[in-house]
Protein backbone atom coordinates (compact mmCIF):
# COMPACT_ATOMS: atom_id res chain seq x y z
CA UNK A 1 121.16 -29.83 9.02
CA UNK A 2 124.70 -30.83 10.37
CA UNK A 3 127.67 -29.94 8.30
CA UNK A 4 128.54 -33.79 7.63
CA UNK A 5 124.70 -33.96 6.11
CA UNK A 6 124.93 -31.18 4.27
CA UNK A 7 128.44 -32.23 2.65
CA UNK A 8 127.42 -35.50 1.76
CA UNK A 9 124.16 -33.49 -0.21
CA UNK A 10 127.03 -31.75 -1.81
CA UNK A 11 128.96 -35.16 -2.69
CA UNK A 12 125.51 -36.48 -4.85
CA UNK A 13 125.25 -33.69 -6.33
CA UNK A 14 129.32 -33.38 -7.28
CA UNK A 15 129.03 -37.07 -8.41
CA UNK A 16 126.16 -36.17 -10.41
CA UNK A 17 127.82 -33.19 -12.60
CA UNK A 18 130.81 -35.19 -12.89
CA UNK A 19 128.50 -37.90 -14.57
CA UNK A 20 127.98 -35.91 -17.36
CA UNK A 21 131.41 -35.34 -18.07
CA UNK A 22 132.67 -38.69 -18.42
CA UNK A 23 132.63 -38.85 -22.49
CA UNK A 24 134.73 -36.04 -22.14
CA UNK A 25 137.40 -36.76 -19.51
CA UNK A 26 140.11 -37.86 -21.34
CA UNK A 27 140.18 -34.43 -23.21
CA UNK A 28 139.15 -32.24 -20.04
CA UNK A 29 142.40 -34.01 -18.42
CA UNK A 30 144.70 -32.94 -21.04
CA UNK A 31 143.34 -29.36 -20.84
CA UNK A 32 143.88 -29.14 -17.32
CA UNK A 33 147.50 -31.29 -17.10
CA UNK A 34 148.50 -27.68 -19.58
CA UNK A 35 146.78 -25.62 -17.22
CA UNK A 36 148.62 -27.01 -14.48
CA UNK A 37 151.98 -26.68 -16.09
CA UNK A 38 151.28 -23.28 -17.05
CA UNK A 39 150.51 -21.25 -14.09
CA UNK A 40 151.51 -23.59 -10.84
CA UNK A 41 154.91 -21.78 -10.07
CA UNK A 42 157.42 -25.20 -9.53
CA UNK A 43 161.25 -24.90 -8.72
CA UNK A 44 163.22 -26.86 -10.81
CA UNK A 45 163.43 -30.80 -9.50
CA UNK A 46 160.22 -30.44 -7.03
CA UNK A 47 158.49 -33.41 -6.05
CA UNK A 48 154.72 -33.40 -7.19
CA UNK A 49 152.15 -35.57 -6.01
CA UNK A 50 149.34 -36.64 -7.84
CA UNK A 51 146.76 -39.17 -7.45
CA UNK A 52 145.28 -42.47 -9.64
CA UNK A 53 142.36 -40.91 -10.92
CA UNK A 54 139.09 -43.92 -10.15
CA UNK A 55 135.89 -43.26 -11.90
CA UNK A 56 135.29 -40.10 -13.90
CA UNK A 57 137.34 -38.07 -11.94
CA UNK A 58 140.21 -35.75 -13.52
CA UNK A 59 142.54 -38.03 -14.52
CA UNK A 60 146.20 -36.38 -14.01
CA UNK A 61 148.52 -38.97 -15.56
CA UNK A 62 148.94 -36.72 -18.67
CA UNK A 63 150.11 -34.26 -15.81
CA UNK A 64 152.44 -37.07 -14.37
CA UNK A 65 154.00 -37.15 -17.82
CA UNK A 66 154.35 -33.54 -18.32
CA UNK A 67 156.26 -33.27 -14.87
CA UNK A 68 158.37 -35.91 -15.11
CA UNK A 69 159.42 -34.89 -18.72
CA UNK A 70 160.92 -31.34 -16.79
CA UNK A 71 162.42 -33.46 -14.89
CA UNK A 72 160.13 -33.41 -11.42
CA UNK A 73 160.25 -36.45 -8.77
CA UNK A 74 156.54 -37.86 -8.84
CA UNK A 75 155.27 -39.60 -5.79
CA UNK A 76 152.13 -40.89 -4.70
CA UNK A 77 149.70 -41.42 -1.95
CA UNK A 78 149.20 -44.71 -0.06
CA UNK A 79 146.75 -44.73 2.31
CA UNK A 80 148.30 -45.98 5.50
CA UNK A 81 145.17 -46.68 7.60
CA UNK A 82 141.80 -44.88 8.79
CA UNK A 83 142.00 -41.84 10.84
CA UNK A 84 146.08 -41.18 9.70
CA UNK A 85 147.75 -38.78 7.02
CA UNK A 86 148.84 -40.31 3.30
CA UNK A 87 152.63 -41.93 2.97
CA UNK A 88 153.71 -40.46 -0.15
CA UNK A 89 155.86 -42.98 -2.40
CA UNK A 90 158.58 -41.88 -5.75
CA UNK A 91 156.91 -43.14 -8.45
CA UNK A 92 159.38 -44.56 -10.50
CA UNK A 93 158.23 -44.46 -14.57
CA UNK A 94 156.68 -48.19 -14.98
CA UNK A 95 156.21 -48.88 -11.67
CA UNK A 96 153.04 -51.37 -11.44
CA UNK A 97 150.54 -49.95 -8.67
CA UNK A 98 149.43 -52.17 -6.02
CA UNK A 99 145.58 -52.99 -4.93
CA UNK A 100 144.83 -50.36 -2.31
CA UNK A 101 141.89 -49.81 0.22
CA UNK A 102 138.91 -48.01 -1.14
CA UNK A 103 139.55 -49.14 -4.75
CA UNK A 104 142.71 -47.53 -5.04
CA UNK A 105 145.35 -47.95 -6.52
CA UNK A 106 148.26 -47.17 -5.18
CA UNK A 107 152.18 -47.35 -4.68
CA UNK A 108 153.72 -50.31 -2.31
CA UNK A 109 154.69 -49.63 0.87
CA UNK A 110 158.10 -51.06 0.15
CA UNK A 111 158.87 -48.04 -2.33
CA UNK A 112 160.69 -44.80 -1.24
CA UNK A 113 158.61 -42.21 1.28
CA UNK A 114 158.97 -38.91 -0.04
CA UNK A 115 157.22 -35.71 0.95
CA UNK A 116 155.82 -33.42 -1.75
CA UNK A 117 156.30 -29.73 -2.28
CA UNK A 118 153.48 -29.71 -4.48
CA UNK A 119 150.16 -31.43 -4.32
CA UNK A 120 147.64 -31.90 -7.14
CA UNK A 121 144.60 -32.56 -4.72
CA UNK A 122 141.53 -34.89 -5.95
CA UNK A 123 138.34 -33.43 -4.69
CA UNK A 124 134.43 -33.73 -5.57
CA UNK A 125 133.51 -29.87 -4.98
CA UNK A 126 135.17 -26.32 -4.72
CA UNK A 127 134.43 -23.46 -4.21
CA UNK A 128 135.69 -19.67 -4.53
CA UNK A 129 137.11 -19.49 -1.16
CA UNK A 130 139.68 -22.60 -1.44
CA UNK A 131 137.38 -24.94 0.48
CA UNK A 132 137.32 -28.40 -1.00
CA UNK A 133 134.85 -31.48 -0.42
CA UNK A 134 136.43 -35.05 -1.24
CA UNK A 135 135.33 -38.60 -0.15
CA UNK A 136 134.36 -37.70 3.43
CA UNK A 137 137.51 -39.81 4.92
CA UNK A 138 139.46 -36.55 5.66
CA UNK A 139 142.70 -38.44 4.06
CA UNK A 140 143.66 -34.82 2.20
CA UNK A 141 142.87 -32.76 5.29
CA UNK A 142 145.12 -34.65 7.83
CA UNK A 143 147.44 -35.08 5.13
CA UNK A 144 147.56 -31.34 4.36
CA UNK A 145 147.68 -30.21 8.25
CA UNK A 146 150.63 -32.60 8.72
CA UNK A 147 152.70 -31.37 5.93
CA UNK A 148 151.93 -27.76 6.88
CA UNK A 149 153.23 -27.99 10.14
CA UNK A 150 156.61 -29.64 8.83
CA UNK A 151 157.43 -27.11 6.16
CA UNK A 152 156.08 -25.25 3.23
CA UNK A 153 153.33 -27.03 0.64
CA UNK A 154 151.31 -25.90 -2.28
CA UNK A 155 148.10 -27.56 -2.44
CA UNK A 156 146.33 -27.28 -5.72
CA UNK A 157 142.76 -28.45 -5.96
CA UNK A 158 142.56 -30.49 -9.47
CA UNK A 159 139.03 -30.47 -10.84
CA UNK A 160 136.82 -29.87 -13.72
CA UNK A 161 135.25 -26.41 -13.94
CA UNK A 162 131.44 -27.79 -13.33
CA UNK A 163 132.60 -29.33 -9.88
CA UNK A 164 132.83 -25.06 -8.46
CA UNK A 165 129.94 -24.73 -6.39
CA UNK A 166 129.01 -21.08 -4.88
CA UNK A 167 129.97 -21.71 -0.80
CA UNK A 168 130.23 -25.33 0.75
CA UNK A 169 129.79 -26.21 4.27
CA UNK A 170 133.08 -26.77 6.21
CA UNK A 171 134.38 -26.72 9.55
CA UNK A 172 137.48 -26.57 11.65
CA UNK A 173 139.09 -29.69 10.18
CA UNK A 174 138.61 -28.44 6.73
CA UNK A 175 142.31 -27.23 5.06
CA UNK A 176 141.96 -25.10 2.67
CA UNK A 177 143.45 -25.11 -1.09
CA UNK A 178 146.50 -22.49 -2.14
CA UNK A 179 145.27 -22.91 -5.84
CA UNK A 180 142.67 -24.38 -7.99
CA UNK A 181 143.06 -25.83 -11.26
CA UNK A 182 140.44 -26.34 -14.10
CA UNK A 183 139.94 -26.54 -17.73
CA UNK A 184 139.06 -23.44 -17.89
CA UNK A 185 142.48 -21.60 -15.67
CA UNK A 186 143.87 -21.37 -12.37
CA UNK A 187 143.10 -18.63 -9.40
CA UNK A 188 145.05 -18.29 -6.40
CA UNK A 189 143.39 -18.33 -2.72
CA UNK A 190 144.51 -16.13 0.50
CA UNK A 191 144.82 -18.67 3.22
């Protein structure tokens, strides 16, 4: 089985888990948003980026409002096109999100680029090595390699606990997390 086969078998069955979570996102969010705030080392004033949670996923706008309440710059992803890294956008507080490819939604391209020091990174599966699965468009991974090569970035994986699986498949393309974030805690990863 190729690795692209064998991580879309890992996206059903990450969808599938997450399923059973959705009654209780909204509280699994706000556990996680403290989690977050509690053991991600931030300087004072970094810029965080976060995501618009779609579906079931972890939802990190009571994260956004935690940050932004200590006084971090938000910003958000835009996807620019297929094949190319995020744009990352300030997120001003009422700012109304514009319709996005893939469902998203997302910042306009008319609002101010800024590049993160910290990313809270959406994924469907991790794993205890720092390995993350997502949507299979490699948005995160490009995104990740780019910023990595232009300075230092803290990417923290931003999941619920029942998305950990024991290995998954990756491959050369694959950037790894710094941190994960749960529920449940937060570990660190040797890159």
């Amino acid at each position: 089985m190729t690795i692209a086969a064998l991580k879309e078998e890992v996206r059903r069955r990450a969808l599938e888990r997450r399923a059973f979570l959705k009654q209780s996102v909204p509280e699994l969010s706000r556990r996680l948003a403290k989690v977050f705030v509690e053991s991600v080392p931030l300087r004072p004033q970094s810029t965080v980026s976060a995501y618009v949670a779609i579906g079931d996923e972890a939802d990190p706008a009571p994260l956004l409002e935690a940050l932004r309440a200590r006084g971090h710059r938000i910003v958000l992803p835009r996807v620019v096109g297929r094949g190319r890294p995020l744009d990352f956008h300030v997120y001003d507080p009422g700012a109304a999100l514009v319709p996005g490819g893939f469902g998203l939604s997302e910042p306009s391209r008319d609002w101010p680029k800024a590049d993160p020091d910290v990313l809270a990174v959406p994924l469907l599966a991790f794993d205890a090595q720092g390995y993350r699965v997502g949507y299979g468009a490699g948005f995160y991974d490009r995104t990740l390699a780019r910023l990595r090569a232009s300075g230092n970035v803290l990417a923290v994986g931003y999941a619920f606990a029942a998305q950990e699986f024991p290995d998954l498949p990756h491959d050369e393309n694959d950037q790894r997390l710094d941190r994960m974030v749960t529920e449940n805690g937060a570990r660190t990863y040797e890159r």
